[in-house]
C-alpha atoms as a PDB file:
ATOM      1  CA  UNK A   1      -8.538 -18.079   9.383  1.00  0.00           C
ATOM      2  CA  UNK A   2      -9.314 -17.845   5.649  1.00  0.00           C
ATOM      3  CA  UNK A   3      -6.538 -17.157   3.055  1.00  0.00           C
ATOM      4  CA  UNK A   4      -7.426 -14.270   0.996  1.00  0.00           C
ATOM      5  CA  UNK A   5      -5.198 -14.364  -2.239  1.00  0.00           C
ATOM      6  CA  UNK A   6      -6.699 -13.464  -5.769  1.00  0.00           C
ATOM      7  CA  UNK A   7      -9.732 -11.745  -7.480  1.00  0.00           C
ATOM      8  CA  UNK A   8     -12.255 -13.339  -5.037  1.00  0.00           C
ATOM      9  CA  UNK A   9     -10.644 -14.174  -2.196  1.00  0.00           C
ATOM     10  CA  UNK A  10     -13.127 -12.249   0.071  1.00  0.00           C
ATOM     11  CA  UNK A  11     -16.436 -13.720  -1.322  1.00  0.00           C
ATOM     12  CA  UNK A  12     -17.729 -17.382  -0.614  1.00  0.00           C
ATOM     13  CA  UNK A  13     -15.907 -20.218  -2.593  1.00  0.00           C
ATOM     14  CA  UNK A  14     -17.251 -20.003  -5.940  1.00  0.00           C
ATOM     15  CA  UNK A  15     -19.110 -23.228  -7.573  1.00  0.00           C
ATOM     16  CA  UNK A  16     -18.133 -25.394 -10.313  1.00  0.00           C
ATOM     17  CA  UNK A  17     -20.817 -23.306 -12.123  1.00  0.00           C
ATOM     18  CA  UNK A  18     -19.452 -20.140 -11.203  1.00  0.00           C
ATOM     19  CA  UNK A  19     -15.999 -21.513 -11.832  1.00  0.00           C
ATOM     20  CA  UNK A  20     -16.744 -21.940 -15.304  1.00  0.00           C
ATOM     21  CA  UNK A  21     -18.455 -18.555 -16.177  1.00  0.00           C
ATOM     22  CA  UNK A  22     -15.436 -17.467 -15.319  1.00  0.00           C
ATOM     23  CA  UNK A  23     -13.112 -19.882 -17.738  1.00  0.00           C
ATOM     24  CA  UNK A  24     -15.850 -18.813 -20.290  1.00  0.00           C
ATOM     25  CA  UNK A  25     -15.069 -14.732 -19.304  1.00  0.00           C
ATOM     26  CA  UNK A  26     -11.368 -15.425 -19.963  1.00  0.00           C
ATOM     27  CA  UNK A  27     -11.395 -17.725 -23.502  1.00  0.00           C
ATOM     28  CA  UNK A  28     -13.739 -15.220 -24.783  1.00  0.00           C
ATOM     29  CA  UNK A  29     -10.851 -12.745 -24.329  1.00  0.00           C
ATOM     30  CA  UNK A  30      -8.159 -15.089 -25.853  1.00  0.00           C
ATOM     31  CA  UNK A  31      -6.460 -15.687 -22.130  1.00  0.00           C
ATOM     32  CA  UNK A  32      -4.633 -18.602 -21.902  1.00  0.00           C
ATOM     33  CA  UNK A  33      -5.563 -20.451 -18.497  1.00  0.00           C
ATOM     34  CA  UNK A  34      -3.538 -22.650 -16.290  1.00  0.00           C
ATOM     35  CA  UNK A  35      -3.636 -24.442 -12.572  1.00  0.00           C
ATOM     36  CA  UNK A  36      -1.576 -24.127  -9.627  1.00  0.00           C
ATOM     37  CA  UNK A  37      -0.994 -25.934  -6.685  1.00  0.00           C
ATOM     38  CA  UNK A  38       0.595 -25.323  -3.035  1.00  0.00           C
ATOM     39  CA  UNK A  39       0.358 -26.739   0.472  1.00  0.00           C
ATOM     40  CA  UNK A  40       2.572 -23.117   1.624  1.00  0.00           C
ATOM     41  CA  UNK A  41      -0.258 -20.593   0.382  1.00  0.00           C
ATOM     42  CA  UNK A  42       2.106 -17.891   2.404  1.00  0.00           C
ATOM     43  CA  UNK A  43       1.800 -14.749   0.220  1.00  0.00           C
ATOM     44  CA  UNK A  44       5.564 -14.630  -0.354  1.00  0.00           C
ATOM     45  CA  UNK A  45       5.236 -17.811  -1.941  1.00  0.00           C
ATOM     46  CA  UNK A  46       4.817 -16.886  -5.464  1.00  0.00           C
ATOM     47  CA  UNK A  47       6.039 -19.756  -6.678  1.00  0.00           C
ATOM     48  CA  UNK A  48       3.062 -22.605  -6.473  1.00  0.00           C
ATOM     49  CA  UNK A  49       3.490 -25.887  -8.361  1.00  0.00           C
ATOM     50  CA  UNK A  50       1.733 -26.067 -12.025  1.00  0.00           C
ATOM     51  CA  UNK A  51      -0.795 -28.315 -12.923  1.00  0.00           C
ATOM     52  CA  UNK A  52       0.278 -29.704 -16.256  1.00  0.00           C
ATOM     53  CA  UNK A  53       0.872 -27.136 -18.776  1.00  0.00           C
ATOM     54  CA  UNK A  54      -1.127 -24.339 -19.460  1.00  0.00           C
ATOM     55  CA  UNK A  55      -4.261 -24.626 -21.754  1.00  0.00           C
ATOM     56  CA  UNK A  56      -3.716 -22.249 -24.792  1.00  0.00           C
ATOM     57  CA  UNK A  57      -5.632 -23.988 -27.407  1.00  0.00           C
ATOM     58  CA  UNK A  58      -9.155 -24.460 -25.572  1.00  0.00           C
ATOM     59  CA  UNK A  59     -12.663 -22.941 -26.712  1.00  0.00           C
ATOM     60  CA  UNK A  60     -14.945 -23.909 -23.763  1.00  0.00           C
ATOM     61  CA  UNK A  61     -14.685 -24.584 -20.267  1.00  0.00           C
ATOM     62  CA  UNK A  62     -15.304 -28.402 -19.993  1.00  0.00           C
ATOM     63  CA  UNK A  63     -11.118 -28.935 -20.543  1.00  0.00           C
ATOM     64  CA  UNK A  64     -10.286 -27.086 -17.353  1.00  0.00           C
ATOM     65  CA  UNK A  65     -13.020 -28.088 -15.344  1.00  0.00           C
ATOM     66  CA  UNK A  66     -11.927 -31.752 -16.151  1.00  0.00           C
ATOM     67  CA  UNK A  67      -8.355 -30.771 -15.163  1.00  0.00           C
ATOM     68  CA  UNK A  68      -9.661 -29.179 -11.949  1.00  0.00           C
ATOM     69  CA  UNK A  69     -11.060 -32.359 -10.890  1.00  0.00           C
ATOM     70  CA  UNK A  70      -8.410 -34.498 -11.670  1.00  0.00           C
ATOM     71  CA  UNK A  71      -6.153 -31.756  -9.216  1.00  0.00           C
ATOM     72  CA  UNK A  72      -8.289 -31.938  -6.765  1.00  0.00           C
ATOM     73  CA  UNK A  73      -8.134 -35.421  -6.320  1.00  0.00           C
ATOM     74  CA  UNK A  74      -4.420 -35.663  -6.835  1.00  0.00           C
ATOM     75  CA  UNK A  75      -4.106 -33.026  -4.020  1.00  0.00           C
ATOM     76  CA  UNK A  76      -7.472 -32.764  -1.713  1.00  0.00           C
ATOM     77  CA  UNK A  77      -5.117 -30.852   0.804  1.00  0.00           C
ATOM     78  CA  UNK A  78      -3.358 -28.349  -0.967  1.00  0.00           C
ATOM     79  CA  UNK A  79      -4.903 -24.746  -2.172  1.00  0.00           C
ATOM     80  CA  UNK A  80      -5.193 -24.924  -6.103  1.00  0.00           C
ATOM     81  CA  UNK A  81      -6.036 -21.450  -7.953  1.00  0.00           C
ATOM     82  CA  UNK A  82      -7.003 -21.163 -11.476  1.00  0.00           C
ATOM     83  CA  UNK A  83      -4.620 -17.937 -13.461  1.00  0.00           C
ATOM     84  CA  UNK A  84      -5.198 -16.520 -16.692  1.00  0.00           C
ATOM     85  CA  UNK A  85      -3.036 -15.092 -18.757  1.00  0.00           C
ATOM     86  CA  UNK A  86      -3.020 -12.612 -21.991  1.00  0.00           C
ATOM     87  CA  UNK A  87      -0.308 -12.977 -24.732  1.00  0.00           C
ATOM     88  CA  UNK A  88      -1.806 -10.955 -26.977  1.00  0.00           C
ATOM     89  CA  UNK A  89       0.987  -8.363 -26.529  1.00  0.00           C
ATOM     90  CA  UNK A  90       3.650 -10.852 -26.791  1.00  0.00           C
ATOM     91  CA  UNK A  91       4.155 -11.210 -23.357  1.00  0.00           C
ATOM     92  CA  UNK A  92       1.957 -13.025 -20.450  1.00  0.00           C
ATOM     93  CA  UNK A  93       0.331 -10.507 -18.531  1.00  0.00           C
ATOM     94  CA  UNK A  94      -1.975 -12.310 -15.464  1.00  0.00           C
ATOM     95  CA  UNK A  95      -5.552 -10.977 -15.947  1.00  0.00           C
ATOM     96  CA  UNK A  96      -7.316 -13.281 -13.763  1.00  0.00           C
ATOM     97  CA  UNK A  97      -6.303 -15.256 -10.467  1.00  0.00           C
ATOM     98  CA  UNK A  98      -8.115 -17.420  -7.772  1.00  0.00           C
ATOM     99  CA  UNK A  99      -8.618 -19.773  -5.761  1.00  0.00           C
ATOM    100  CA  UNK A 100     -10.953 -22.526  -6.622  1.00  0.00           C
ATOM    101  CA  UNK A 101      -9.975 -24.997  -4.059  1.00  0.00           C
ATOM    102  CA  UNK A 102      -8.948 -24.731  -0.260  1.00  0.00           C
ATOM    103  CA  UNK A 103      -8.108 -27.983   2.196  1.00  0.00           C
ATOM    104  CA  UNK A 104     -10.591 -29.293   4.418  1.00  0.00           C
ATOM    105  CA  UNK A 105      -8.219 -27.294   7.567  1.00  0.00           C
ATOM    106  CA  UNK A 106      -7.152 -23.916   6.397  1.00  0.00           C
ATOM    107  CA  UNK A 107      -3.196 -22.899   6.776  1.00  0.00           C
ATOM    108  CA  UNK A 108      -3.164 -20.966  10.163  1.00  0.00           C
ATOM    109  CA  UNK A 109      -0.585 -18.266  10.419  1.00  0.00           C
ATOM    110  CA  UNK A 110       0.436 -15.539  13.226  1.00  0.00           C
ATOM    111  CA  UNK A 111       1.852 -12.147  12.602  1.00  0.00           C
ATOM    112  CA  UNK A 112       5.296 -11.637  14.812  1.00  0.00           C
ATOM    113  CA  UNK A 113       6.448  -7.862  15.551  1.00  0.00           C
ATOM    114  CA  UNK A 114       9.878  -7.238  16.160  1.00  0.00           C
ATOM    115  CA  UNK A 115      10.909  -3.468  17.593  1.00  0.00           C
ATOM    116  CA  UNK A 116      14.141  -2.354  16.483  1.00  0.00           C
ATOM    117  CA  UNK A 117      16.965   0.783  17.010  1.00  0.00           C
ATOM    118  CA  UNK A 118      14.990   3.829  16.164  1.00  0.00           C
ATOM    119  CA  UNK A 119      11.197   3.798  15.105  1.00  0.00           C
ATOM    120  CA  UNK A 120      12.040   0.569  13.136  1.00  0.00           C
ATOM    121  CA  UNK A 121       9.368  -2.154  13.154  1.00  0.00           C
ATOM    122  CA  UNK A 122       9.453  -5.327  11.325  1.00  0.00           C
ATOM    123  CA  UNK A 123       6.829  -7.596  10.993  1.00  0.00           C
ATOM    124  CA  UNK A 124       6.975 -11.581  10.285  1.00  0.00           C
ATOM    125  CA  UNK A 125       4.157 -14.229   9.241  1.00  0.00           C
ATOM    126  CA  UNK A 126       5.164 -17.173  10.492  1.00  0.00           C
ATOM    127  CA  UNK A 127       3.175 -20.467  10.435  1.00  0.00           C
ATOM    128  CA  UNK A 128       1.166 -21.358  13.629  1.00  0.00           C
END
């Protein structure tokens, strides 16, 4: 099973190359980027672990592709995914999420269905 969660989550895993075209798309529109980490990548679990701070002041993508090294080696078996955000309005707005590593043994999860009183249905991921 492969988790799908952010802007390419359905294409192959993108390079380092790739990686960084993207970086490059997002400074060039003033979004501040930042990384996140997890070992729960259940979608509910919107609250993933930051990688340092986020990187407001940078102008090329060399600073975050250093920083995505030094997460990956900190944490080879969690999912890390690279956000940016625009504050140009005064507020962060996310513009750009995904995921630019995965562990070497993907999370596995099964979908549970529960029928209730009535037409009621209710459906639970849990972790396999």
């Amino acid at each position: 099973m492969r988790i799908t969660q952010g802007t390419f989550s359905y294409l192959p895993d993108l390079t380092d190359e790739q990686i960084a075209k993207q970086v490059d798309y997002a400074l060039s529109q003033d979004w501040a980027v930042s990384l996140e980490y997890t070992d729960d990548p259940h979608p509910r679990n919107v609250y993933w672990e930051m990688w340092g701070l986020p990187m407001f002041d940078l102008k090329d993508a060399a600073g975050v592709l250093a920083e995505l090294r030094e997460a990956r080696k900190a944490h080879p078996d969690c999912y890390i995914k690279l956000n940016a955000f625009d504050s140009t309005r005064g507020f962060e707005t996310m513009r750009l999420s995904f995921i630019v590593h995965r562990p070497k043994e993907e999370a596995r999860y099964k979908l549970r269905r529960e029928e209730s009183a009535g037409r009621l249905v209710r459906y639970t991921l849990e972790r396999a």
